[in-house]
N, C-alpha and C. Protein backbone atom coordinates (compact mmCIF):
# COMPACT_ATOMS: atom_id res chain seq x y z
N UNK A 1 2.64 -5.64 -4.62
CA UNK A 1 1.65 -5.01 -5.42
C UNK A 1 0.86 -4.03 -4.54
N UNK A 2 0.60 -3.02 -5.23
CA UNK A 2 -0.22 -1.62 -4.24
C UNK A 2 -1.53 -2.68 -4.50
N UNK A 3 -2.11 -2.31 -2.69
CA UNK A 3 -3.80 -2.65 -2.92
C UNK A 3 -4.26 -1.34 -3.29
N UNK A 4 -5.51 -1.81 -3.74
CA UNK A 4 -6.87 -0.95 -3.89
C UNK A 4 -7.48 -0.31 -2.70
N UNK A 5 -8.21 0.85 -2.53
CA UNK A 5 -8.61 1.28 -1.43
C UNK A 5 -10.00 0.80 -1.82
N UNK A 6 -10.43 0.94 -0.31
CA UNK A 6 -11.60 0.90 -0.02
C UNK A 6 -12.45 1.80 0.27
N UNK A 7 -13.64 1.95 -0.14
CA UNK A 7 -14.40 3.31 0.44
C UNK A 7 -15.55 2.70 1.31
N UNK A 8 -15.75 4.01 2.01
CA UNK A 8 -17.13 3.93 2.73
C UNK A 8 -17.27 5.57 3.18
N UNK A 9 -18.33 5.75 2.73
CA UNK A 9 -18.85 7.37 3.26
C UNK A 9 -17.92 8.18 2.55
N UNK A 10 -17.24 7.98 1.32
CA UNK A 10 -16.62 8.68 0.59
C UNK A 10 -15.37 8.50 1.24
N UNK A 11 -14.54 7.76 2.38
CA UNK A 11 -13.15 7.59 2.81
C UNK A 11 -12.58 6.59 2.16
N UNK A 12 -12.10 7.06 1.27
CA UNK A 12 -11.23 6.37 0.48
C UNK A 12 -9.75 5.50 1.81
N UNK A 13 -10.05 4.44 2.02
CA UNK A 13 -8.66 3.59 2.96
C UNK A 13 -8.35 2.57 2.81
N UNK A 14 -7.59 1.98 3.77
CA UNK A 14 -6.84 1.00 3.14
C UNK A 14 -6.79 -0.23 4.34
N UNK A 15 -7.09 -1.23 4.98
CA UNK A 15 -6.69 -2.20 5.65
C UNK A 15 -5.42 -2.56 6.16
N UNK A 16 -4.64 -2.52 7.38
CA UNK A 16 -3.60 -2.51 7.53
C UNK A 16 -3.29 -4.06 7.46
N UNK A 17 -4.57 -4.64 8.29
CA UNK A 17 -4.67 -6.28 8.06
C UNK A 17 -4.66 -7.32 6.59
N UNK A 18 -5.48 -6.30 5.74
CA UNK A 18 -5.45 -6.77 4.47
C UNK A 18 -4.62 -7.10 3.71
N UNK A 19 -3.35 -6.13 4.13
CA UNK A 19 -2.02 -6.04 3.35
C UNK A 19 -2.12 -7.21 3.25
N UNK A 20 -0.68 -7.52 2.17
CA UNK A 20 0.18 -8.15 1.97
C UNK A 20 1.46 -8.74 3.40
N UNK A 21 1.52 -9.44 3.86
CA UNK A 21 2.24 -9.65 5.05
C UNK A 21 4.15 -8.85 5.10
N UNK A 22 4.33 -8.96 4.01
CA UNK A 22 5.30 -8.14 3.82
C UNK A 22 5.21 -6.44 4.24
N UNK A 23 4.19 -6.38 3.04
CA UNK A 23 3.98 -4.89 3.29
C UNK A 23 3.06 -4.71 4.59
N UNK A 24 2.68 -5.04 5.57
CA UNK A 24 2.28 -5.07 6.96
C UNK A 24 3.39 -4.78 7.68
N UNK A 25 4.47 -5.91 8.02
CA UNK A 25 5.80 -5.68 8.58
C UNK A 25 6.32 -4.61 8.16
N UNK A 26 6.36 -4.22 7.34
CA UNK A 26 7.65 -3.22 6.77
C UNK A 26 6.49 -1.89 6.89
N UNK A 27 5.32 -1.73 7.10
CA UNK A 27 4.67 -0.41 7.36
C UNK A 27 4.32 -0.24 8.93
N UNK A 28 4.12 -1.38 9.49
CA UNK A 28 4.13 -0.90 11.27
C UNK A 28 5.60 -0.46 11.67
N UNK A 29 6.43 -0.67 11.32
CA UNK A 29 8.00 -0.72 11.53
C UNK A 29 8.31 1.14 10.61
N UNK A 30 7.55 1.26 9.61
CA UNK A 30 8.47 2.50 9.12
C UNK A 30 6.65 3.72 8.70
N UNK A 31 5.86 2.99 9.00
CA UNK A 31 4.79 4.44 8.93
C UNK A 31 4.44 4.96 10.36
N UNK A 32 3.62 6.34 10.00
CA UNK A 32 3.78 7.48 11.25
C UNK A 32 2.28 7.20 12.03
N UNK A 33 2.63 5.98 13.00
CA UNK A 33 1.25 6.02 13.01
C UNK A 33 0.36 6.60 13.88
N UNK A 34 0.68 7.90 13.67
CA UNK A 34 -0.45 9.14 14.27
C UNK A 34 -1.42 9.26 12.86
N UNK A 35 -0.98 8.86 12.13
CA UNK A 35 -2.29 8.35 10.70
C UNK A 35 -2.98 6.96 10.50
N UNK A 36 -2.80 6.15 12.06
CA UNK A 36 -4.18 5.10 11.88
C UNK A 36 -4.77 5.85 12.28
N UNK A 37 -6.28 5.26 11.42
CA UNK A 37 -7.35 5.89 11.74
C UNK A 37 -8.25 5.07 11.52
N UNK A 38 -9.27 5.57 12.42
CA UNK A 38 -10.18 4.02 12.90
C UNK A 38 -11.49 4.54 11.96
N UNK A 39 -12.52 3.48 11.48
CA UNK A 39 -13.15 3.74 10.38
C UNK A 39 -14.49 2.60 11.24
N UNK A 40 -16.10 3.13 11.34
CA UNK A 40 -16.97 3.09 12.09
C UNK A 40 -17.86 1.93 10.69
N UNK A 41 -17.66 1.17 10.57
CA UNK A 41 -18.69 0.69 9.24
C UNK A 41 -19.54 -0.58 10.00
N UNK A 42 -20.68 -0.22 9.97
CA UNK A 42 -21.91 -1.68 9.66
C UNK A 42 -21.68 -2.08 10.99
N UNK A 43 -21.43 -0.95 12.11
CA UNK A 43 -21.32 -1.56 13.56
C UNK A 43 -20.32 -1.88 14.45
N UNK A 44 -18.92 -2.21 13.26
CA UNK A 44 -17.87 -2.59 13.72
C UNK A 44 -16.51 -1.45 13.51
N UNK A 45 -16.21 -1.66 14.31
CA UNK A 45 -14.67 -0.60 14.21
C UNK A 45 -13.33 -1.38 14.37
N UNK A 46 -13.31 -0.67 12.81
CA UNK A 46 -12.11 -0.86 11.86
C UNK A 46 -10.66 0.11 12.54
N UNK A 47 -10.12 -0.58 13.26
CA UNK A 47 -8.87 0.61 13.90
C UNK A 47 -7.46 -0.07 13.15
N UNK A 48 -7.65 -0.10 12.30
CA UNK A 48 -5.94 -0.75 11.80
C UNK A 48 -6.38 -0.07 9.96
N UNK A 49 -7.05 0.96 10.19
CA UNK A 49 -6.91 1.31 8.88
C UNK A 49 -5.80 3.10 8.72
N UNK A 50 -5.55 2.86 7.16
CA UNK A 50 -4.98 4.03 6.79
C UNK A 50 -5.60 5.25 5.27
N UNK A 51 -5.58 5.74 5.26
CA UNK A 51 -6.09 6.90 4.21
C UNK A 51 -5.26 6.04 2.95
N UNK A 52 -6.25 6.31 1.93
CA UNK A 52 -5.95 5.88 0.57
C UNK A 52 -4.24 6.58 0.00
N UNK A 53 -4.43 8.00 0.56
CA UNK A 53 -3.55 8.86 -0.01
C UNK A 53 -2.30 8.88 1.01
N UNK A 54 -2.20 8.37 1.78
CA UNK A 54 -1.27 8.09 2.69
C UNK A 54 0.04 7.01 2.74
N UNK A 55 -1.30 5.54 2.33
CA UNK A 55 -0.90 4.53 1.69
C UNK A 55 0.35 4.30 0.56
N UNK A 56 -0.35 5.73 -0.26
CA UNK A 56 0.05 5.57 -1.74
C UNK A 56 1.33 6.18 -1.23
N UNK A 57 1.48 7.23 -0.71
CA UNK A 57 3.04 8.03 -0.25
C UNK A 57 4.05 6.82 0.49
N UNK A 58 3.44 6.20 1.53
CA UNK A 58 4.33 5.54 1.78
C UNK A 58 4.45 4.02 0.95
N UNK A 59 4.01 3.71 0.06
CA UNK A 59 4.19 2.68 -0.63
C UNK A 59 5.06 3.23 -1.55
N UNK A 60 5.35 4.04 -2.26
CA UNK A 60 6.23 4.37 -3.22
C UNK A 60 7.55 5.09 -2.38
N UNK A 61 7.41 5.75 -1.63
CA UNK A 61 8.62 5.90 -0.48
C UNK A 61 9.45 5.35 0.31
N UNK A 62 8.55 3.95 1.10
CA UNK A 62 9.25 3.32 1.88
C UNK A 62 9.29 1.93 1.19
N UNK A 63 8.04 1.15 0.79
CA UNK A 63 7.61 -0.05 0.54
C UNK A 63 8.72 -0.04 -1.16
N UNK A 64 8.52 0.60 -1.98
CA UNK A 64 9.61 0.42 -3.23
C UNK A 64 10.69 0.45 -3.28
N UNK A 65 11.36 1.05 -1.78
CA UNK A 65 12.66 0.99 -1.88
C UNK A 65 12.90 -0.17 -0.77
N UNK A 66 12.02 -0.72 0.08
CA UNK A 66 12.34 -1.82 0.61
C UNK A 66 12.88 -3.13 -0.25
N UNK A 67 11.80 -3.41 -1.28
CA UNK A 67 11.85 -4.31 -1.95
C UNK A 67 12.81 -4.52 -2.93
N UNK A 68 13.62 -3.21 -3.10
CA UNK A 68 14.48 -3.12 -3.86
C UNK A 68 14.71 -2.86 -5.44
N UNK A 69 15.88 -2.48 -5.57
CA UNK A 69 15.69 -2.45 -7.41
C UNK A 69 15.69 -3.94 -8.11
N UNK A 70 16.18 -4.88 -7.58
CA UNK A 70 16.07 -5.81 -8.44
C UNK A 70 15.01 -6.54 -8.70
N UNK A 71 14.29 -6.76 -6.92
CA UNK A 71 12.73 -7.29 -6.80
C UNK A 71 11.62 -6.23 -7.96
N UNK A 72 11.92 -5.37 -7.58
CA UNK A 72 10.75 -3.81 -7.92
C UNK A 72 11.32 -4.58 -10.32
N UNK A 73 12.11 -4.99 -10.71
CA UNK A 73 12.55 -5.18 -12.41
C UNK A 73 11.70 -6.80 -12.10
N UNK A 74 11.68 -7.40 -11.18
CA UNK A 74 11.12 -8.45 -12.12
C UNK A 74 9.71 -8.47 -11.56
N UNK A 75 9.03 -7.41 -11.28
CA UNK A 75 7.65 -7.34 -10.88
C UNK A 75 7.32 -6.27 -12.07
N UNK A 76 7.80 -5.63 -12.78
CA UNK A 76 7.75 -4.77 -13.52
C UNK A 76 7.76 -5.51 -14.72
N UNK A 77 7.06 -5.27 -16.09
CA UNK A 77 7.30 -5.56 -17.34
C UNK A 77 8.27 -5.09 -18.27
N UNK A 78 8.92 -5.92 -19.02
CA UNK A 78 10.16 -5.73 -19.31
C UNK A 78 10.25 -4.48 -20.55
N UNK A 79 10.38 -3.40 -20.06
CA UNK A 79 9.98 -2.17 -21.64
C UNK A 79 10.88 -2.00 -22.50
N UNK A 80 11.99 -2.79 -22.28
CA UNK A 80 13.29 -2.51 -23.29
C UNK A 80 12.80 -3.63 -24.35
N UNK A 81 12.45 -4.97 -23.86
CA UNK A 81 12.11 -5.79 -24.59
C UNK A 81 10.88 -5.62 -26.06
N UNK A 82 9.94 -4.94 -25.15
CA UNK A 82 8.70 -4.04 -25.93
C UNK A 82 8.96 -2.95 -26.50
N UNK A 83 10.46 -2.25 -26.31
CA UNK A 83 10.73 -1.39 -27.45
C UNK A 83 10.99 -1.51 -28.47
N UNK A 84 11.76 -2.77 -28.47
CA UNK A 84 12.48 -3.21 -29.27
C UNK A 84 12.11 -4.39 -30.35
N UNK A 85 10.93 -4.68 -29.59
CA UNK A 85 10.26 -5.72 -30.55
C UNK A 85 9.02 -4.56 -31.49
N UNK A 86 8.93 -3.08 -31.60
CA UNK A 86 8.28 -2.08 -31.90
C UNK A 86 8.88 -2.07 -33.17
């Protein structure tokens, strides 16, 4: 499942820690990471974060085709079923 970003100071990002443990492994292993970027909040520095819009590219790029077509149909709702019951 895509997380939600987080904001602060209008930076919309994302937790690399937060992930999902899956999607952690499979994004240190296949994202560019000259796009961590460290994020200064409430004192503490956040260095394992990524841009909201970054996230989203490589989650539908790398992370959807990791998981595959068959994983990616039964995480998905079934629309043939809901057509057809229309």
């Amino acid at each position: 499942m895509k997380a939600n970003p987080e904001i602060f100071k209008g930076i919309e990002y994302v937790r690399i820690s937060s992930l999902p443990k899956d999607q952690q492994s499979i994004l240190w292993t296949t994202f560019d990471r000259t796009k961590v970027i460290k994020v200064l909040k409430e004192k503490s520095l956040l260095n394992d974060c990524i841009q909201y819009a970054d996230y989203v590219q490589w989650y539908i790029r790398e992370y959807s085709r990791e998981i595959g077509p068959v994983r990616q149909e039964a995480l998905s709702p079934d629309l043939g079923a809901i057509s057809m019951a229309s």
